[in-house]
C-alpha atoms as a PDB file:
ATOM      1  CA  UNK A   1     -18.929 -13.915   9.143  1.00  0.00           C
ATOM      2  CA  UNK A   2     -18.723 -11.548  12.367  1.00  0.00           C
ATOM      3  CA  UNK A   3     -16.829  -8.625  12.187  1.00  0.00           C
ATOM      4  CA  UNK A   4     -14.712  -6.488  14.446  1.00  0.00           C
ATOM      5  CA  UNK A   5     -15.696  -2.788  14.130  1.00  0.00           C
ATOM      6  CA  UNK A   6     -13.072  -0.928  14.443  1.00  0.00           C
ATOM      7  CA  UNK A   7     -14.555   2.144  16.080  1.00  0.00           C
ATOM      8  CA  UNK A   8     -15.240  -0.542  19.160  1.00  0.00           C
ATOM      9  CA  UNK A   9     -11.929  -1.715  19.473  1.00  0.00           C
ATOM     10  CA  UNK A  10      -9.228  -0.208  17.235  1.00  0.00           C
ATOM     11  CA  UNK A  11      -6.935   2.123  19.339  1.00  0.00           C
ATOM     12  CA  UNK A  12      -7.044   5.862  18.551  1.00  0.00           C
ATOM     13  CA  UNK A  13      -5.036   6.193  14.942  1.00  0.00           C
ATOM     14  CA  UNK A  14      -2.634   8.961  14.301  1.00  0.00           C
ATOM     15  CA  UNK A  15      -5.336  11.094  13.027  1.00  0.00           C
ATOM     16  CA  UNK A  16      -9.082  11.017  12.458  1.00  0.00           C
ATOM     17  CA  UNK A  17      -8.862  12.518   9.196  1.00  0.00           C
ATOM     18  CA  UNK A  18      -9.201  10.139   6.179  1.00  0.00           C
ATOM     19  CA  UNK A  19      -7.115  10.241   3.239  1.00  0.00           C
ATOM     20  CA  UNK A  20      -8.870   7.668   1.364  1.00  0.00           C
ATOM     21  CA  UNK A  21     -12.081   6.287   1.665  1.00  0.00           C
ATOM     22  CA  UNK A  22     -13.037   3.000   0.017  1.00  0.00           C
ATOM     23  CA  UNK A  23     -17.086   2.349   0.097  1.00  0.00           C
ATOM     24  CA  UNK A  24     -18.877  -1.187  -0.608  1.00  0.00           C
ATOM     25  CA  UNK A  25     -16.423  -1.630  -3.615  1.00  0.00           C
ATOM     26  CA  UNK A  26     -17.527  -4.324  -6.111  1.00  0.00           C
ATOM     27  CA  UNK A  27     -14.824  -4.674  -8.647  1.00  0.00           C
ATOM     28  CA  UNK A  28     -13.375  -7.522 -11.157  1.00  0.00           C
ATOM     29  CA  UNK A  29     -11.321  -8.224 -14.252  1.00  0.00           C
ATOM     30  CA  UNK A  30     -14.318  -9.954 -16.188  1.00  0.00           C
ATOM     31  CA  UNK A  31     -17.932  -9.007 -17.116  1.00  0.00           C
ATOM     32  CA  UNK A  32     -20.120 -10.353 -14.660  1.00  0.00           C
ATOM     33  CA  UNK A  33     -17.213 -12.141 -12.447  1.00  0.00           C
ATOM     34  CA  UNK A  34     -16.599  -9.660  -8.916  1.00  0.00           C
ATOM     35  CA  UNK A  35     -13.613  -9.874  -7.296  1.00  0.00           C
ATOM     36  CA  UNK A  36     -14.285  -7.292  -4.899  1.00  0.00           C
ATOM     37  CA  UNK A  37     -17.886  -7.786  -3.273  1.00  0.00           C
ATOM     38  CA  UNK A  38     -18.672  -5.125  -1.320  1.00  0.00           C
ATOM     39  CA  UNK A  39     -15.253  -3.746   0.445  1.00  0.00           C
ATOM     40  CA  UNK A  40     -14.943  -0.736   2.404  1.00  0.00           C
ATOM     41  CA  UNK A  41     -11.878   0.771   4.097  1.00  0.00           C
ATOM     42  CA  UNK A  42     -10.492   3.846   5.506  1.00  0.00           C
ATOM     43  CA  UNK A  43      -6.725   4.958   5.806  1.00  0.00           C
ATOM     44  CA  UNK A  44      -6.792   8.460   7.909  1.00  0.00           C
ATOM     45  CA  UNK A  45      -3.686  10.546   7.799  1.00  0.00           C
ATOM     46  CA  UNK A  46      -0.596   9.010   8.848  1.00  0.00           C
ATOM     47  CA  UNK A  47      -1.748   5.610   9.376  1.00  0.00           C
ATOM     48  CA  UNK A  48      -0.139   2.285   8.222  1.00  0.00           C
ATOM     49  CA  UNK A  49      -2.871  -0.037   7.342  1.00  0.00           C
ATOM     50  CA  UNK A  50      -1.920  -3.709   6.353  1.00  0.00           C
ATOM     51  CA  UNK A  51      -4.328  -6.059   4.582  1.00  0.00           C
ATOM     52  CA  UNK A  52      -4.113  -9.316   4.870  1.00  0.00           C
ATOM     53  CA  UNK A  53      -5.715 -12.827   3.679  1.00  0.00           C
ATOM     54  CA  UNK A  54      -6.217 -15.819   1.738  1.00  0.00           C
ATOM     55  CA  UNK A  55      -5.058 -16.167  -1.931  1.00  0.00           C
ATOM     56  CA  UNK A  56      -7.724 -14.670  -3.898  1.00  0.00           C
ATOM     57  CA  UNK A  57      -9.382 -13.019  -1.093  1.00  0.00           C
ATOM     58  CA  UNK A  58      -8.758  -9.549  -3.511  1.00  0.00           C
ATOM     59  CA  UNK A  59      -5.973  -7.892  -1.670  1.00  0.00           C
ATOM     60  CA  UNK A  60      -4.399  -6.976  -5.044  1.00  0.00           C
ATOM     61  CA  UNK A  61      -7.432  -6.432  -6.493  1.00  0.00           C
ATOM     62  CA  UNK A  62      -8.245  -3.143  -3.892  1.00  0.00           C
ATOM     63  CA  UNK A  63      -5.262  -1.730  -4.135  1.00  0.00           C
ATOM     64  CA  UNK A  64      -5.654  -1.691  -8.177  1.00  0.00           C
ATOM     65  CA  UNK A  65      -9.544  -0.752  -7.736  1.00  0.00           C
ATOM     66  CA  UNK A  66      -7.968   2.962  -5.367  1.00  0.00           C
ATOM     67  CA  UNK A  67      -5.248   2.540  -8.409  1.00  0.00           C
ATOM     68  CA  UNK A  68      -8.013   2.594 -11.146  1.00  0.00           C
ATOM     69  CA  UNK A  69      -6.176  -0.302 -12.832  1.00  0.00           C
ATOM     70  CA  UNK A  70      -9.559  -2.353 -12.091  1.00  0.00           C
ATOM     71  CA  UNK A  71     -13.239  -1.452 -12.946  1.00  0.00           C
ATOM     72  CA  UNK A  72     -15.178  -0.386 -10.314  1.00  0.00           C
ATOM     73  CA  UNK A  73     -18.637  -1.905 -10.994  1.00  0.00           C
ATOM     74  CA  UNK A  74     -20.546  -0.423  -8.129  1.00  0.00           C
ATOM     75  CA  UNK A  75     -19.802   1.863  -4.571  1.00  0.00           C
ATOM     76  CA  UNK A  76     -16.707   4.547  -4.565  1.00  0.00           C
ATOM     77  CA  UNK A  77     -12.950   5.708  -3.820  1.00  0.00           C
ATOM     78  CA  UNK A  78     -12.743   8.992  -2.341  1.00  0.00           C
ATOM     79  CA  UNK A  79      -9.403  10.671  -1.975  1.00  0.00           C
ATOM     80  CA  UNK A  80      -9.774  13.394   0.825  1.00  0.00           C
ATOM     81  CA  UNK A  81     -13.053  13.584   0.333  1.00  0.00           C
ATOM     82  CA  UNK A  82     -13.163  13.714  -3.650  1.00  0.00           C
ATOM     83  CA  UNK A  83     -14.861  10.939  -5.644  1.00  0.00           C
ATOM     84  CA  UNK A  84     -11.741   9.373  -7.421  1.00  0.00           C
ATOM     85  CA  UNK A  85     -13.629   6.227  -8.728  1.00  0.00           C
ATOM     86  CA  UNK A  86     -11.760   5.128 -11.955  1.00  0.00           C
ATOM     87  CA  UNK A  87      -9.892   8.069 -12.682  1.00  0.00           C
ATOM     88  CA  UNK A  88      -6.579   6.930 -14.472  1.00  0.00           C
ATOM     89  CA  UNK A  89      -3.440   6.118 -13.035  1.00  0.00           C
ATOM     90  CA  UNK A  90      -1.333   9.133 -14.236  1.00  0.00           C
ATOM     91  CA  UNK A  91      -4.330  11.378 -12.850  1.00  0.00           C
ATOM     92  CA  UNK A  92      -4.276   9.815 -10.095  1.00  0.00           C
ATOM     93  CA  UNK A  93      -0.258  10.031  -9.489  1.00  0.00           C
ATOM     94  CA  UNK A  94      -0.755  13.902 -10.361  1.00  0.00           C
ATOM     95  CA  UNK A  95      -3.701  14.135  -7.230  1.00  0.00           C
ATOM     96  CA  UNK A  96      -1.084  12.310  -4.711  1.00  0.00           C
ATOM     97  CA  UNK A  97      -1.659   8.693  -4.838  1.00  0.00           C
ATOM     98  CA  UNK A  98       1.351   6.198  -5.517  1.00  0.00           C
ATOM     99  CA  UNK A  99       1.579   2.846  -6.554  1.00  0.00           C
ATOM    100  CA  UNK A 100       4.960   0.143  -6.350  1.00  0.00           C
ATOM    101  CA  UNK A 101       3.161  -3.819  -7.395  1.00  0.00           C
ATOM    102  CA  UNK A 102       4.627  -6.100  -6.666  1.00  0.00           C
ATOM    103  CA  UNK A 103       6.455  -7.237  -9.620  1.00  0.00           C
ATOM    104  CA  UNK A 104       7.743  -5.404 -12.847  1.00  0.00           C
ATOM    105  CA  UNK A 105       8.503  -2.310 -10.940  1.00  0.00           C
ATOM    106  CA  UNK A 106      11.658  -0.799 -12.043  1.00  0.00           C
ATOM    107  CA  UNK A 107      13.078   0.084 -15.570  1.00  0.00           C
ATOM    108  CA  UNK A 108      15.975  -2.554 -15.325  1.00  0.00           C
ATOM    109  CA  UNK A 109      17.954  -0.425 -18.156  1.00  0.00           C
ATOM    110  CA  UNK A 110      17.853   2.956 -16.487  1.00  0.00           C
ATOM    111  CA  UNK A 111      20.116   3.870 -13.428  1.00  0.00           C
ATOM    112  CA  UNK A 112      18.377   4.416 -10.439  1.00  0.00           C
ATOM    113  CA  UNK A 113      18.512   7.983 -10.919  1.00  0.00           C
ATOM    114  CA  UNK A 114      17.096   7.506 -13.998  1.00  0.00           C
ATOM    115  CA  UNK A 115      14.247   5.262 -12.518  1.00  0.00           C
ATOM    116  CA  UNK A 116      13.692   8.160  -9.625  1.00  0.00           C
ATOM    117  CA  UNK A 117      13.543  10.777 -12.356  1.00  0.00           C
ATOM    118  CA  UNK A 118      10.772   9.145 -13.764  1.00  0.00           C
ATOM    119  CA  UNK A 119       9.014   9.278 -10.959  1.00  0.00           C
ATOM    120  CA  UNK A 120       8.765  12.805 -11.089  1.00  0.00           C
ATOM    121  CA  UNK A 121       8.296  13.086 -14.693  1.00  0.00           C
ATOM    122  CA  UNK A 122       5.370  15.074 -14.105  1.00  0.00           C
ATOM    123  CA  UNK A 123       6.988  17.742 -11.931  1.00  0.00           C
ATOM    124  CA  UNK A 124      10.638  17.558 -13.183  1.00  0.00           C
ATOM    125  CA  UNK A 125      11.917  20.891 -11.332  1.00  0.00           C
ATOM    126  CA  UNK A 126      10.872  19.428  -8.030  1.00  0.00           C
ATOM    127  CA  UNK A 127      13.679  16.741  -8.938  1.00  0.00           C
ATOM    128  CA  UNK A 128      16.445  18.009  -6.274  1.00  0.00           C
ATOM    129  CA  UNK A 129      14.369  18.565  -3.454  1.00  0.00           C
ATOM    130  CA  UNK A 130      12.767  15.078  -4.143  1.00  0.00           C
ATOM    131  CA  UNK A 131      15.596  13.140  -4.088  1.00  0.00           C
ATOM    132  CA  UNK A 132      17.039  14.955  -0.615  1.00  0.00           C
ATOM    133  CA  UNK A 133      14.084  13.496   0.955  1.00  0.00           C
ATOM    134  CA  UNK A 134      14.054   9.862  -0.758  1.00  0.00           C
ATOM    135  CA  UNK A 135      17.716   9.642  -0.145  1.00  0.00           C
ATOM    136  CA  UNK A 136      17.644  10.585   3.276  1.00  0.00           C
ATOM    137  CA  UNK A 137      14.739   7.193   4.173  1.00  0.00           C
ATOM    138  CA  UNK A 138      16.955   5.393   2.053  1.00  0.00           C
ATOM    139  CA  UNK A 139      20.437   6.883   2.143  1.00  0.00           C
ATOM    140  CA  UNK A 140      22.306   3.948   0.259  1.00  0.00           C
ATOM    141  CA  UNK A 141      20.690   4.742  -2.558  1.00  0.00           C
ATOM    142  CA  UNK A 142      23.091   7.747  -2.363  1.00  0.00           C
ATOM    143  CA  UNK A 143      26.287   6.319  -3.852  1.00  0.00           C
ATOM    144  CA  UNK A 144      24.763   4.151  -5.874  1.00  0.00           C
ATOM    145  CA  UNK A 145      22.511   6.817  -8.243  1.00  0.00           C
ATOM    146  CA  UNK A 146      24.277   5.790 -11.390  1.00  0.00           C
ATOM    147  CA  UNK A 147      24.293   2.132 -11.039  1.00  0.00           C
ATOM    148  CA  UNK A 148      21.651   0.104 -13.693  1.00  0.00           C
ATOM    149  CA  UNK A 149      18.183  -1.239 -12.149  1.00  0.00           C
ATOM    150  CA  UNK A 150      19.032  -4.054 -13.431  1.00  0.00           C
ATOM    151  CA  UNK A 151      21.527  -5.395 -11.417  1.00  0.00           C
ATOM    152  CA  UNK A 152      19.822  -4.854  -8.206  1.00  0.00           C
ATOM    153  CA  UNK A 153      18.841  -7.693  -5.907  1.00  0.00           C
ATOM    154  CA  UNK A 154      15.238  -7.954  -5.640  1.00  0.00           C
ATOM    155  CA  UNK A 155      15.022  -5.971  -2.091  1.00  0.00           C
ATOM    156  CA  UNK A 156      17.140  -3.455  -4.183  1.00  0.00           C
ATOM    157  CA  UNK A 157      14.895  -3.082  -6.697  1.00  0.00           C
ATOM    158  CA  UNK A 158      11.868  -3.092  -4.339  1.00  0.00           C
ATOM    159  CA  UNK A 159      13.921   0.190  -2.374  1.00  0.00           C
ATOM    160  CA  UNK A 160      13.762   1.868  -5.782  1.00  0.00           C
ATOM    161  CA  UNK A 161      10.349   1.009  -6.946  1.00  0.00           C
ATOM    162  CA  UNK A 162       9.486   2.699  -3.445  1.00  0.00           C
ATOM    163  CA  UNK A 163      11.600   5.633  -3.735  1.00  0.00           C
ATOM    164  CA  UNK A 164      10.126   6.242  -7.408  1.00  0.00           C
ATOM    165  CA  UNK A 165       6.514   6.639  -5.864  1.00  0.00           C
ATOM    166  CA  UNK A 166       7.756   8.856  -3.320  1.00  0.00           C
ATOM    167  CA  UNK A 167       9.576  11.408  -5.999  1.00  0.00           C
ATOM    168  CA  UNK A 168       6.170  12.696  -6.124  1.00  0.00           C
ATOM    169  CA  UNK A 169       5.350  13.586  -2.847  1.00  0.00           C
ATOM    170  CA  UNK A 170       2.185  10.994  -2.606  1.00  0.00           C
ATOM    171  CA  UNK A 171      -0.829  11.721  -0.064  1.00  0.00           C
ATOM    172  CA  UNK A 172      -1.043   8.113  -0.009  1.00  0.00           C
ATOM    173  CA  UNK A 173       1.105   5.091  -0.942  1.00  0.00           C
ATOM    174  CA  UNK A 174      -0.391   1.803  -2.245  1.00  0.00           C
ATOM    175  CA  UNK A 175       2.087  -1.157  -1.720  1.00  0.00           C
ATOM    176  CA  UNK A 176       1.518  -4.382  -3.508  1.00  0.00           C
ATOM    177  CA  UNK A 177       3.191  -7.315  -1.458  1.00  0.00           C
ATOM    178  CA  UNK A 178       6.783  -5.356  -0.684  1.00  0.00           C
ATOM    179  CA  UNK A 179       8.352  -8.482   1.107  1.00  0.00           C
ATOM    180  CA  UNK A 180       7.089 -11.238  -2.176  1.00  0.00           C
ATOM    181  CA  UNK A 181      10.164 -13.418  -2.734  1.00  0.00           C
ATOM    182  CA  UNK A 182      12.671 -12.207  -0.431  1.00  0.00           C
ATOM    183  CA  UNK A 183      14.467 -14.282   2.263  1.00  0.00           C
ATOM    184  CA  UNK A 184      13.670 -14.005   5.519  1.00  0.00           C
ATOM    185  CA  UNK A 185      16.576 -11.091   6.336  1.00  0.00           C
ATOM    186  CA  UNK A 186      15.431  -9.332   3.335  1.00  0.00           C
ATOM    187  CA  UNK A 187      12.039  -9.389   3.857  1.00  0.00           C
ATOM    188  CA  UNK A 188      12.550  -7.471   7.400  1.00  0.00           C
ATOM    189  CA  UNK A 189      14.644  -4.877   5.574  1.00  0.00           C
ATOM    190  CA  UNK A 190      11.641  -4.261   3.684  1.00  0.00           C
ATOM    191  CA  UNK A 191       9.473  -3.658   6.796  1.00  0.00           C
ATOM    192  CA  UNK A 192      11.996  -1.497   8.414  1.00  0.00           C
ATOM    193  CA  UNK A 193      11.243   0.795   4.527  1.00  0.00           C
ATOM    194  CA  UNK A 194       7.630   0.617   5.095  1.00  0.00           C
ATOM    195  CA  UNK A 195       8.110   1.637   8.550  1.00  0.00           C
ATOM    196  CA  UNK A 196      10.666   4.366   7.572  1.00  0.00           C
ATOM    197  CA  UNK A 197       8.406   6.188   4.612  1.00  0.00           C
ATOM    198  CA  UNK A 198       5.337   5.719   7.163  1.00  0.00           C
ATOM    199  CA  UNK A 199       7.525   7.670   9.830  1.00  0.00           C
ATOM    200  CA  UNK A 200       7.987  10.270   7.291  1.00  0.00           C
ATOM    201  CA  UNK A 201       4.687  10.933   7.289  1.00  0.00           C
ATOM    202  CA  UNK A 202       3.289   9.201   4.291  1.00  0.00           C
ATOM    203  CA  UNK A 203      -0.126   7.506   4.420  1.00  0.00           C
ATOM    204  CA  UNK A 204       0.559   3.598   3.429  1.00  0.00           C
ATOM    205  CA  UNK A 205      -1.783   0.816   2.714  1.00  0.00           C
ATOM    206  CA  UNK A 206       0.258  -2.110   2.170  1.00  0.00           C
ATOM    207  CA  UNK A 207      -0.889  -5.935   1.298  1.00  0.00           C
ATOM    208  CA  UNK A 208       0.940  -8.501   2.803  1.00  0.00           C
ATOM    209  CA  UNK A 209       0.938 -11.453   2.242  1.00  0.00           C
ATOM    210  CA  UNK A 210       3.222 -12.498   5.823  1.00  0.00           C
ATOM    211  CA  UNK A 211       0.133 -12.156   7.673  1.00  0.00           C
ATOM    212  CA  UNK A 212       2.305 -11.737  11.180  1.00  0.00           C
ATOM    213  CA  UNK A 213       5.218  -9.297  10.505  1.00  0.00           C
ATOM    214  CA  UNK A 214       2.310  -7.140   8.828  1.00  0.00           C
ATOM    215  CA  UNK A 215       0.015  -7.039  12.019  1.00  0.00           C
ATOM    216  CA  UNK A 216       2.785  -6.541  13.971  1.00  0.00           C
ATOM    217  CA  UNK A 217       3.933  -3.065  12.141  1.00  0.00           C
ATOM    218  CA  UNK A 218       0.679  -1.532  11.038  1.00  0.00           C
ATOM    219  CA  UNK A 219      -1.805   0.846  13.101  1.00  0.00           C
ATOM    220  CA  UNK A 220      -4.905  -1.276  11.643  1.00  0.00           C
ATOM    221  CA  UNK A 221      -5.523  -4.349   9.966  1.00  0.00           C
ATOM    222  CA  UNK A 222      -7.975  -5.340   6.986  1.00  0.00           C
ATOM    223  CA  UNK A 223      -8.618  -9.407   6.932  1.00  0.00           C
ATOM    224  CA  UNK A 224     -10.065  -9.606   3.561  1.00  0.00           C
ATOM    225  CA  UNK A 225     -11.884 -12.952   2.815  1.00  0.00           C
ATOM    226  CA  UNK A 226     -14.169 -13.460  -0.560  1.00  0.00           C
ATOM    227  CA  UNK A 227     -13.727  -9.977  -1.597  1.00  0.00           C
ATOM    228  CA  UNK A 228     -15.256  -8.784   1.643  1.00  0.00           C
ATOM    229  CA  UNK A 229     -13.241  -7.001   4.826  1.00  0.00           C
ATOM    230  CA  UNK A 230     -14.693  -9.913   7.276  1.00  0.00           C
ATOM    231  CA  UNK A 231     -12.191  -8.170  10.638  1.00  0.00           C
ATOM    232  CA  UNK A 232     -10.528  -4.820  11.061  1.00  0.00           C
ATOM    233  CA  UNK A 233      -9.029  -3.379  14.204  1.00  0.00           C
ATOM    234  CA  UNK A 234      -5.404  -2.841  15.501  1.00  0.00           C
ATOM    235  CA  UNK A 235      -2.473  -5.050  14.292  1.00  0.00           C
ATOM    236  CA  UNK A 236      -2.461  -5.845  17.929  1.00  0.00           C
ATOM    237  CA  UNK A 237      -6.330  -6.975  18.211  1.00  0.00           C
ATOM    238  CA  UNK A 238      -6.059  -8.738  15.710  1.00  0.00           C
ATOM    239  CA  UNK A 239      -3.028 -10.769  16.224  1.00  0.00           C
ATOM    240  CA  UNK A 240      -4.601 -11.647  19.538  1.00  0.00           C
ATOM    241  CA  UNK A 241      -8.114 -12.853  18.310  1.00  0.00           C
ATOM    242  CA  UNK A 242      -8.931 -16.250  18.481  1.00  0.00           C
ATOM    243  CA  UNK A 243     -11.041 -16.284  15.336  1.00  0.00           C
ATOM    244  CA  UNK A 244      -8.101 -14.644  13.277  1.00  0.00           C
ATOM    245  CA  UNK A 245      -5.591 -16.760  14.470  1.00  0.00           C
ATOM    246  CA  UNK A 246      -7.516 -20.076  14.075  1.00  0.00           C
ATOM    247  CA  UNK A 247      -9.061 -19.155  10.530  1.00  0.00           C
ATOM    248  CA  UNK A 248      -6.047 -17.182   9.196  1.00  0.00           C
ATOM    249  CA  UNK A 249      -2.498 -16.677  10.934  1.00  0.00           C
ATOM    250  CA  UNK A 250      -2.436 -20.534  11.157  1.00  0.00           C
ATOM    251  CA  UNK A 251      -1.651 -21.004   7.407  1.00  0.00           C
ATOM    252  CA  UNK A 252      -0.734 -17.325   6.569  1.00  0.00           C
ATOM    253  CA  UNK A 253       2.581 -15.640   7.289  1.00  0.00           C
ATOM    254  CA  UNK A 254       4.040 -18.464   9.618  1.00  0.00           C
ATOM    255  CA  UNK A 255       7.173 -17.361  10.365  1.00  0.00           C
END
């Protein structure tokens, strides 16, 4: 399938300096069955990259591989220029990289200061300073710190699961699918967070699976098909290409 290279037509990014580096990937669940054949991708320093596709295309799938939640059978993950390749998710968390899927992501019997605590469980005296900045993207989390998870709307809940990965400071932030299940307002309030914690200067590779609203707020765009990035470039470039738009904003993302 023809691809779009982006260092022909993406605009110039925020920085030229990559954060993480992902290099012919091949990763899967199952002996012998790849999800991931061959993916590469680069997020430099204070980008927002979206990825985008079919179902099954392995969006999920490379966010877990740079999360070391999936094997990675052949190529690397470099983290600022350090091989990172299956290193475990608390090691991982520790070197700056944070992870909210898309499902399952808060501790529904914990407050949310509780649930933010955790997040820094690894640092605990940072906690004040932490939750100044958190509080200040998200500032209604303010008066509600001793409320339970639990009873949070699912937006709510995806506004904590954020704010816990941030309690750490991350280098880079993985997001798994931020606007799945949401109506239509809510899902915009979670753009407007992406957009917020990008603004703050965190590094965010986010799958989407509203193929539109994505392009339309990221600096550059992965189309992943068959485990394979088949088109980068901008958001804009590729909300304007004919071959995207006939192959995959057609039945992704309408709004």
């Amino acid at each position: 399938m023809p691809t779009t290279s982006p260092e022909t037509t993406a605009a110039p990014a925020p920085s030229t300096t990559p954060v993480v580096e992902v290099k012919n990937v091949v990763a899967g669940y199952l002996t012998g069955v790849n999800i991931l054949n061959g993916c590469s991708l680069v997020a430099n320093q204070g980008e927002l990259i979206g990825i985008i596709g079919p179902n099954g295309a392995g969006k999920s799938t490379l966010l877990k591989a740079i999360f070391g939640l999936v094997k990675v059978r052949e190529g690397e993950v470099l983290l600022q220029g350090q091989d990172i390749t299956g290193l475990k998710a608390n090691k991982l968390v520790a070197r700056g990289v944070g992870f909210v899927p898309q499902t399952n992501n808060v501790f529904p019997t914990l407050t949310i200061k509780e649930n933010l605590e955790m997040g820094l469980y690894q640092k605990p005296k940072g906690i004040k300073d932490r939750l100044a900045f958190v509080v200040e993207i998200f500032p209604e989390l303010e008066k509600r710190l001793a409320q339970r998870a639990g009873s949070l709307s699912g937006g709510e809940r995806q506004m904590v699961a954020m704010s816990r990965a941030l309690m750490m400071g991350p280098h880079i932030l993985l997001l798994d699918e931020p606007s799945a299940g949401l109506s239509p307002v809510r899902q915009d309030e979670a753009f407007l967070r992406v957009k917020e914690i990008n603004k703050a200067g965190v590094t965010t590779i986010m799958v989407e699976q509203n193929a539109r609203r994505c392009l339309q707020i990221c600096d550059r765009g992965y189309v992943l098909d068959q485990g394979r990035d088949a088109y980068t470039g901008t958001g804009r470039e590729l909300l304007n290409d004919p071959k995207v738009i006939s192959l995959y904003l057609g039945t992704l993302g309408e709004d």
